[in-house]
Protein backbone atom coordinates (compact mmCIF):
# COMPACT_ATOMS: atom_id res chain seq x y z
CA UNK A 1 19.72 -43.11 37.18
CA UNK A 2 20.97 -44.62 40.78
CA UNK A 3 22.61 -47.59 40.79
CA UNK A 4 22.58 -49.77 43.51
CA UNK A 5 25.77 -51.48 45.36
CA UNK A 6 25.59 -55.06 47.57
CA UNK A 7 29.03 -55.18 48.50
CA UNK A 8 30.25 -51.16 47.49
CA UNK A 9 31.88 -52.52 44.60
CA UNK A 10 29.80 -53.16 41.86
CA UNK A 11 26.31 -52.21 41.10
CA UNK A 12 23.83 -55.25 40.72
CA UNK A 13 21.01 -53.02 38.86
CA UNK A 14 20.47 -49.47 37.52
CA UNK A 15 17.30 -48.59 38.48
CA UNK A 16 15.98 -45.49 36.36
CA UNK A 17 15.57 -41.88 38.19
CA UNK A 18 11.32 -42.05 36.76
CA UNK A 19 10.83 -45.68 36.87
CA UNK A 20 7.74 -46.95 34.35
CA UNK A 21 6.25 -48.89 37.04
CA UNK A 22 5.38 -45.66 39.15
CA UNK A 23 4.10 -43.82 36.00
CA UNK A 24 0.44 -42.49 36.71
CA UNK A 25 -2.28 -40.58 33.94
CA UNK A 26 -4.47 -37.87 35.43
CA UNK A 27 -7.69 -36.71 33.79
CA UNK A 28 -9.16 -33.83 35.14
CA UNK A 29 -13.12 -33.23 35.47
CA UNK A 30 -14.23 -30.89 32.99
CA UNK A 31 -15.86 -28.74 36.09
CA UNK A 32 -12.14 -28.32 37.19
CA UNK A 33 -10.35 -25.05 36.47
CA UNK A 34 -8.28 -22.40 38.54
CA UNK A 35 -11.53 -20.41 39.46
CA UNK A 36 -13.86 -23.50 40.65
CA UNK A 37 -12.23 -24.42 43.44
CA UNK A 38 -12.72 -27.97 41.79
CA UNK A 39 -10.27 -30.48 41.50
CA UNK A 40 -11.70 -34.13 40.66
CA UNK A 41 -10.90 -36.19 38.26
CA UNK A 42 -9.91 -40.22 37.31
CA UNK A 43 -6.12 -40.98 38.13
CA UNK A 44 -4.71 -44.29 36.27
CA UNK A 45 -1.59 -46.30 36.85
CA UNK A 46 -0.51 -47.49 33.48
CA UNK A 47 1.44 -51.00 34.29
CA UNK A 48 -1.60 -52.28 36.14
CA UNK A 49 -4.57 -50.41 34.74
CA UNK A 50 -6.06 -50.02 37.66
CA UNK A 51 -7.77 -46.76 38.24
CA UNK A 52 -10.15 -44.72 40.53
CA UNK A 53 -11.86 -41.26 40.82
CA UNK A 54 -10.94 -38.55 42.93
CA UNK A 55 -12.84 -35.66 44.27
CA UNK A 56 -9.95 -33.37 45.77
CA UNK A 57 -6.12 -32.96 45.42
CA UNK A 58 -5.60 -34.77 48.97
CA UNK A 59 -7.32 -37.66 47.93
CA UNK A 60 -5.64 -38.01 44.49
CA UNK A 61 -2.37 -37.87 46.90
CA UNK A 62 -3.52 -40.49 49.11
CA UNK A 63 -4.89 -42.85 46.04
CA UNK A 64 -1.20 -42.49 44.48
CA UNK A 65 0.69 -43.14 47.94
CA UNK A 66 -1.83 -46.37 48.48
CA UNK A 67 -1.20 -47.85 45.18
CA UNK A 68 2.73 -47.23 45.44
CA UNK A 69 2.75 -48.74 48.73
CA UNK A 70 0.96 -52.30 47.59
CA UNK A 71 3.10 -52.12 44.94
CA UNK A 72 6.54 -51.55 46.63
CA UNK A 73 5.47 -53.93 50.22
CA UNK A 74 8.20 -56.80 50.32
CA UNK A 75 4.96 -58.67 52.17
CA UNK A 76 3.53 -58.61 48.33
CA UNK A 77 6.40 -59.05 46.67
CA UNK A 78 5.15 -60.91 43.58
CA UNK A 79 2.75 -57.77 42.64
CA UNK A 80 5.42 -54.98 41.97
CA UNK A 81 6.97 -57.89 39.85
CA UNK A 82 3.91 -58.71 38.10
CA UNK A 83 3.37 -54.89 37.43
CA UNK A 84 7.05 -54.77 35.65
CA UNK A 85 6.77 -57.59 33.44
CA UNK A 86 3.26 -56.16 32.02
């Protein structure tokens, strides 16, 4: 866990190391397996429910880093706190 300083004296929040707002469920096709050269799937993020199929590993990564970003931009601030009260 990090804990973060204003001032260098006295941490205002402890923020855990795997926080539950970035936590993410992966179901793979059933057509995906080491010798298919398949990777698809459905990827989930489990504070908002939202959710969204993916047909290779790069766009599983960029789904993630998309959803992470909206959720983390100070310009939307109220949805990453939306996300932690749910």
């Amino acid at each position: 866990m990090k804990s973060k300083k204003s001032d260098g004296k006295e941490p205002d929040a402890i923020e855990p190391a795997l926080p539950s707002w970035k936590a993410f469920v992966i179901q793979l096709s059933h057509d995906t397996t080491p010798d298919s050269g398949i990777f698809a799937g459905r990827v989930e993020h489990l504070s908002s429910g939202r959710r969204q199929r993916f047909a290779s590993g790069k766009e599983l990564l960029a789904m993630v880093m998309r959803l992470l970003s909206e959720l983390d931009a100070p310009s939307k601030g109220s949805v990453r706190s939306k996300v932690e009260q749910t």
